[in-house]
Structure formats: C-alpha cells, structure tokens
C-alpha atoms as a PDB file:
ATOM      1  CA  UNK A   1      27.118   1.753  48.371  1.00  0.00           C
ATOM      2  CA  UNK A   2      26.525   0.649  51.687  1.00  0.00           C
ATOM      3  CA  UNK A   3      23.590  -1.635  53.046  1.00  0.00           C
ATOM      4  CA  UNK A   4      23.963  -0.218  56.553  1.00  0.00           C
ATOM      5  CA  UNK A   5      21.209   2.144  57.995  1.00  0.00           C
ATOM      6  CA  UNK A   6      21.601   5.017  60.081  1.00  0.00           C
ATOM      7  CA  UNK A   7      18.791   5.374  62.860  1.00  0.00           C
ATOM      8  CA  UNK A   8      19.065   8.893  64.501  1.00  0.00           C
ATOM      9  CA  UNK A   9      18.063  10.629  67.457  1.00  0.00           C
ATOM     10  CA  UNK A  10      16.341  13.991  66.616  1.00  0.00           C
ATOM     11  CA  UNK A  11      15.097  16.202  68.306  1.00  0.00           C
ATOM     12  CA  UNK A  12      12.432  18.634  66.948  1.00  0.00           C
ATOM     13  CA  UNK A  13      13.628  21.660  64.783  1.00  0.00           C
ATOM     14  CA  UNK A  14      11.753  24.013  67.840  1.00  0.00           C
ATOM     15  CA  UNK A  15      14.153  22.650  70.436  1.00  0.00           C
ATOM     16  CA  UNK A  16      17.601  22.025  67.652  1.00  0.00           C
ATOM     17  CA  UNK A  17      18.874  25.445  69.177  1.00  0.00           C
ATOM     18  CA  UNK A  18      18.787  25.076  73.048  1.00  0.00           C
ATOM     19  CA  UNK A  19      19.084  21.305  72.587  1.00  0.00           C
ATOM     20  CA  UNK A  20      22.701  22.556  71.107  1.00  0.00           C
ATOM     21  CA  UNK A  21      23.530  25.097  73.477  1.00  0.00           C
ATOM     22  CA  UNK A  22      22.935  22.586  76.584  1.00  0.00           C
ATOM     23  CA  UNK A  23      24.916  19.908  74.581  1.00  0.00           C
ATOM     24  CA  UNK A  24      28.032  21.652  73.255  1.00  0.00           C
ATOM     25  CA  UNK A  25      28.125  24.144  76.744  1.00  0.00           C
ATOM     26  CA  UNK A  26      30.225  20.942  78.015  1.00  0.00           C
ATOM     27  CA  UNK A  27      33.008  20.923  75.477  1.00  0.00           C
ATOM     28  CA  UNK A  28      32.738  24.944  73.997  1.00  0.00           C
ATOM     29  CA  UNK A  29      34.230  27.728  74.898  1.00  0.00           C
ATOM     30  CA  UNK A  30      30.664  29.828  75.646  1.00  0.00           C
ATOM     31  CA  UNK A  31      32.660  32.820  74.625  1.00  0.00           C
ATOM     32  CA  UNK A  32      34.215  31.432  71.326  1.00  0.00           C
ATOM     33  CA  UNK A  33      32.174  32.799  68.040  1.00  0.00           C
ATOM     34  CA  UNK A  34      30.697  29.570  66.898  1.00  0.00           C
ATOM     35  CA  UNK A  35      29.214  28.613  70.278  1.00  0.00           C
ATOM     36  CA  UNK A  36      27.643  32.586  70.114  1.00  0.00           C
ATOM     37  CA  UNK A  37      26.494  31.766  66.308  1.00  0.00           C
ATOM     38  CA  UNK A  38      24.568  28.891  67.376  1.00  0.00           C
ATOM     39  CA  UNK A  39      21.977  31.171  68.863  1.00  0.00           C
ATOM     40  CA  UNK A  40      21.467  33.182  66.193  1.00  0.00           C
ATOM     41  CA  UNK A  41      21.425  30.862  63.375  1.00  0.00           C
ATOM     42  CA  UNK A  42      18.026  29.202  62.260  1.00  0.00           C
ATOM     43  CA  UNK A  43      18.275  25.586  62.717  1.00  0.00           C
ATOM     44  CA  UNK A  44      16.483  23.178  60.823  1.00  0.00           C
ATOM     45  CA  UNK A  45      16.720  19.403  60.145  1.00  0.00           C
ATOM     46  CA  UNK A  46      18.555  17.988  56.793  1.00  0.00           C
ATOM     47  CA  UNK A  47      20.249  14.988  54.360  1.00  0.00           C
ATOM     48  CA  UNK A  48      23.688  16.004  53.415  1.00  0.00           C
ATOM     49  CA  UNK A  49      26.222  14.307  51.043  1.00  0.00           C
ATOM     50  CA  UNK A  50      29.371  13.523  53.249  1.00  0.00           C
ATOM     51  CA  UNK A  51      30.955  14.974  50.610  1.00  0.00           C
ATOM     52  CA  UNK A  52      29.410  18.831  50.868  1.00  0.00           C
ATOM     53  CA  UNK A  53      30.773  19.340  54.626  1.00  0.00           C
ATOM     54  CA  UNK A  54      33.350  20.829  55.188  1.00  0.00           C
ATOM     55  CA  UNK A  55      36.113  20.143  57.608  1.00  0.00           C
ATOM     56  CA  UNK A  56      38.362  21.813  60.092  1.00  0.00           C
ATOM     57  CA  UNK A  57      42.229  20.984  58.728  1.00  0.00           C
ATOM     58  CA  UNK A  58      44.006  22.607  61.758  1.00  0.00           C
ATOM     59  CA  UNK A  59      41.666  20.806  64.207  1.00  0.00           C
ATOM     60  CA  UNK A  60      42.514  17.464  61.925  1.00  0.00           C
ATOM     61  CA  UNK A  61      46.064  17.786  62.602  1.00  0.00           C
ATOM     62  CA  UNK A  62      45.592  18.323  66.230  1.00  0.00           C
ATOM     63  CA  UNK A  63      47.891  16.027  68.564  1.00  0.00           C
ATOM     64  CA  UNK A  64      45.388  16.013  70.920  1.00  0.00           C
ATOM     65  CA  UNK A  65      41.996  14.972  68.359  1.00  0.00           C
ATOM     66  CA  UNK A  66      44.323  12.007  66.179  1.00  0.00           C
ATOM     67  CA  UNK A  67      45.328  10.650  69.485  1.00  0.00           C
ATOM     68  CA  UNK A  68      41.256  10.682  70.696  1.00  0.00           C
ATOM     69  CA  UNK A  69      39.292  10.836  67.550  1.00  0.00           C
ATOM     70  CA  UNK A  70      40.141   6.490  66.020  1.00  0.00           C
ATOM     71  CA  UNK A  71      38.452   5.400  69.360  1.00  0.00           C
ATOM     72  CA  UNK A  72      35.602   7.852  69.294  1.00  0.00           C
ATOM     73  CA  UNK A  73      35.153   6.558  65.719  1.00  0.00           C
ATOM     74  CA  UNK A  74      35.398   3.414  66.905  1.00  0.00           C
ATOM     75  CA  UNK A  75      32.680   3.656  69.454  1.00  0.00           C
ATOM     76  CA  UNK A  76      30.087   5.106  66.749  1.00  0.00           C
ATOM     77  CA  UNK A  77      30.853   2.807  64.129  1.00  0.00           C
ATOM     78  CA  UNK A  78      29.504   0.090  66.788  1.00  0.00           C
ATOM     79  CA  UNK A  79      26.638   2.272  67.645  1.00  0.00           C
ATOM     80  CA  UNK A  80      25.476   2.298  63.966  1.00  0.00           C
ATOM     81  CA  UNK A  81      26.050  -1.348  63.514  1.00  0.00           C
ATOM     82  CA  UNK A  82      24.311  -2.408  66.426  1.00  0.00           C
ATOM     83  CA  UNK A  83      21.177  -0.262  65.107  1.00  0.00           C
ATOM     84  CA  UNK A  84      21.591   2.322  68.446  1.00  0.00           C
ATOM     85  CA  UNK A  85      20.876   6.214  67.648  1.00  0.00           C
ATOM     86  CA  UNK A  86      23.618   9.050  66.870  1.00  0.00           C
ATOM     87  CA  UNK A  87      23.156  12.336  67.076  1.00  0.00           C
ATOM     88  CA  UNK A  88      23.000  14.397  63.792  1.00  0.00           C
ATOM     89  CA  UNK A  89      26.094  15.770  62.895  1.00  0.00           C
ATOM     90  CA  UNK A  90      26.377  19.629  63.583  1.00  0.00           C
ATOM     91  CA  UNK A  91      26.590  21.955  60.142  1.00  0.00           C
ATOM     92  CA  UNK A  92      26.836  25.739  60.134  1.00  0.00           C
ATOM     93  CA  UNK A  93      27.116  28.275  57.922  1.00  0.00           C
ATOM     94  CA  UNK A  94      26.837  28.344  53.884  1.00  0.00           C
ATOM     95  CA  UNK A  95      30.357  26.239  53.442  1.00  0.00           C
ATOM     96  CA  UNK A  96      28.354  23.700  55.499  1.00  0.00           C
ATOM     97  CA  UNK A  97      31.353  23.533  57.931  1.00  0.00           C
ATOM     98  CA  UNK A  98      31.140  20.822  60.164  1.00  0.00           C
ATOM     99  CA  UNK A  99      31.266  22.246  63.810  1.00  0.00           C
ATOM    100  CA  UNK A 100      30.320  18.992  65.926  1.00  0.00           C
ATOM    101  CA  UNK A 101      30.574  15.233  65.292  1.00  0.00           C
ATOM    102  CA  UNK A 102      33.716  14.529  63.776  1.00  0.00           C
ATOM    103  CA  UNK A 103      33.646  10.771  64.979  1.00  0.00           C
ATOM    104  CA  UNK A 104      30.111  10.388  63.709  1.00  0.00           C
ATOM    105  CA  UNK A 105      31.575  11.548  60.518  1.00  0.00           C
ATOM    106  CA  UNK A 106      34.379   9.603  60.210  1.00  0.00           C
ATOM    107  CA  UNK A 107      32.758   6.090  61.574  1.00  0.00           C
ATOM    108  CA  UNK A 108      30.242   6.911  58.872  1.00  0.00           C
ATOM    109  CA  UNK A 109      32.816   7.499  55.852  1.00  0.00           C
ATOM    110  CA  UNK A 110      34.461   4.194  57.485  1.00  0.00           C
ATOM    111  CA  UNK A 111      30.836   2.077  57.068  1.00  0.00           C
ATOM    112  CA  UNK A 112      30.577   3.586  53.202  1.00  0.00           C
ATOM    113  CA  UNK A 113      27.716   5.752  54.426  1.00  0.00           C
ATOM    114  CA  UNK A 114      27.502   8.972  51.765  1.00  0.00           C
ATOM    115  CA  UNK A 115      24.876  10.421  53.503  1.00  0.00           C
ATOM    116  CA  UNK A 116      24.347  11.796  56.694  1.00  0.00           C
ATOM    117  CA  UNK A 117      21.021  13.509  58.683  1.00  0.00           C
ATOM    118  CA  UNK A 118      22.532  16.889  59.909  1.00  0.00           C
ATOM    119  CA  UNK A 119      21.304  19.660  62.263  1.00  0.00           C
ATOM    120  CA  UNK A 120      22.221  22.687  59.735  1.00  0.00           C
ATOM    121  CA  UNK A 121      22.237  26.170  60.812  1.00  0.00           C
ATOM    122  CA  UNK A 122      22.246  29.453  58.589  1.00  0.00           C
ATOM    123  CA  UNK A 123      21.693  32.803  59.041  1.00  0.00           C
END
C-alpha cells in the first residue's frame, strides 16, 4: 500500500461536462463518438479501484502513445510527489473505460496508488 497522497483538482459536478468538452476539444476529434457521448452522459464525481477501469489495448500498442506516454508518466508521477494537483482521470460508460488520462493512470499504478478520484460518466 502506498503512503503517497493524491491531491486533485476538481471541478464541480455542474461544470464536469463543459469543463470536458473545452479540455479534450484540443486533442479529440469533435466528430468522433466518444467526444459526442461526453455531452450526453451525466457526469458526476467518484473513487475507483485502478483495477475496475478499463483500458484501450489498440491505443496501448500505439507507436506513437509508447514512444510519448513513459515521459508523460514521468511528468505526473513528479506532480503527485511534489503534492501539485492532477486532473481526475476520465471514465465512461458501464465497463468504466478509461477515455482520458492514461499518464495519470500509469504514474499512479507506478507510485502503488490503487485508487484513483475519477470524473465518471453514464448514461
């Protein structure tokens, strides 16, 4: 178990939808069908095992993320040690599938955190 704690940056479960849609408008395709779900989801504010989420395999073995992803990791795993904020990862959907915040994830597996705060959305 780890002795590390996880401050987050939350914003209110009123604003977890357009607070999304500003965010992930940056790095989504606005046309693809999990940037369209986030507006009709309800959001609200959780505690999830690490171990319920579920992950994108294709996206894992993406040239492109494993050549990005160990320095992103890198820079959150400093951000929780040095007691700064992260952002909630981003769940959707009843498999809980984990649609933003991969490197959060994995610098929190990497600390021995087994529980993360999540913004989850379901319809």
């Amino acid at each position: 178990m780890s002795n590390v704690t996880v401050k987050y940056q939350i914003v209110e479960e009123s604003r977890i939808k357009d607070y999304l849609l500003e965010l992930l408008a940056k790095e989504w395709d606005p046309k693809g069908e999990d940037y369209s779900n986030i507006k009709k989801v309800k959001w609200s504010v959780q505690s999830l095992s690490l171990d319920e989420i579920t992950l994108d395999q294709e996206l894992l073995i993406d040239p492109d993320f494993q050549k990005d992803v160990p320095r992103r990791v890198e820079f959150h795993r400093n951000k929780i040690l040095h007691n700064e904020p992260i952002m909630p990862l981003v769940i959707m959907y009843k498999d809980k599938y984990l649609v933003d915040g991969y490197a959060r994830f994995f610098a929190l597996k990497k600390l021995g955190i087994k529980e993360a705060k999540v913004y989850l959305g379901l319809f």
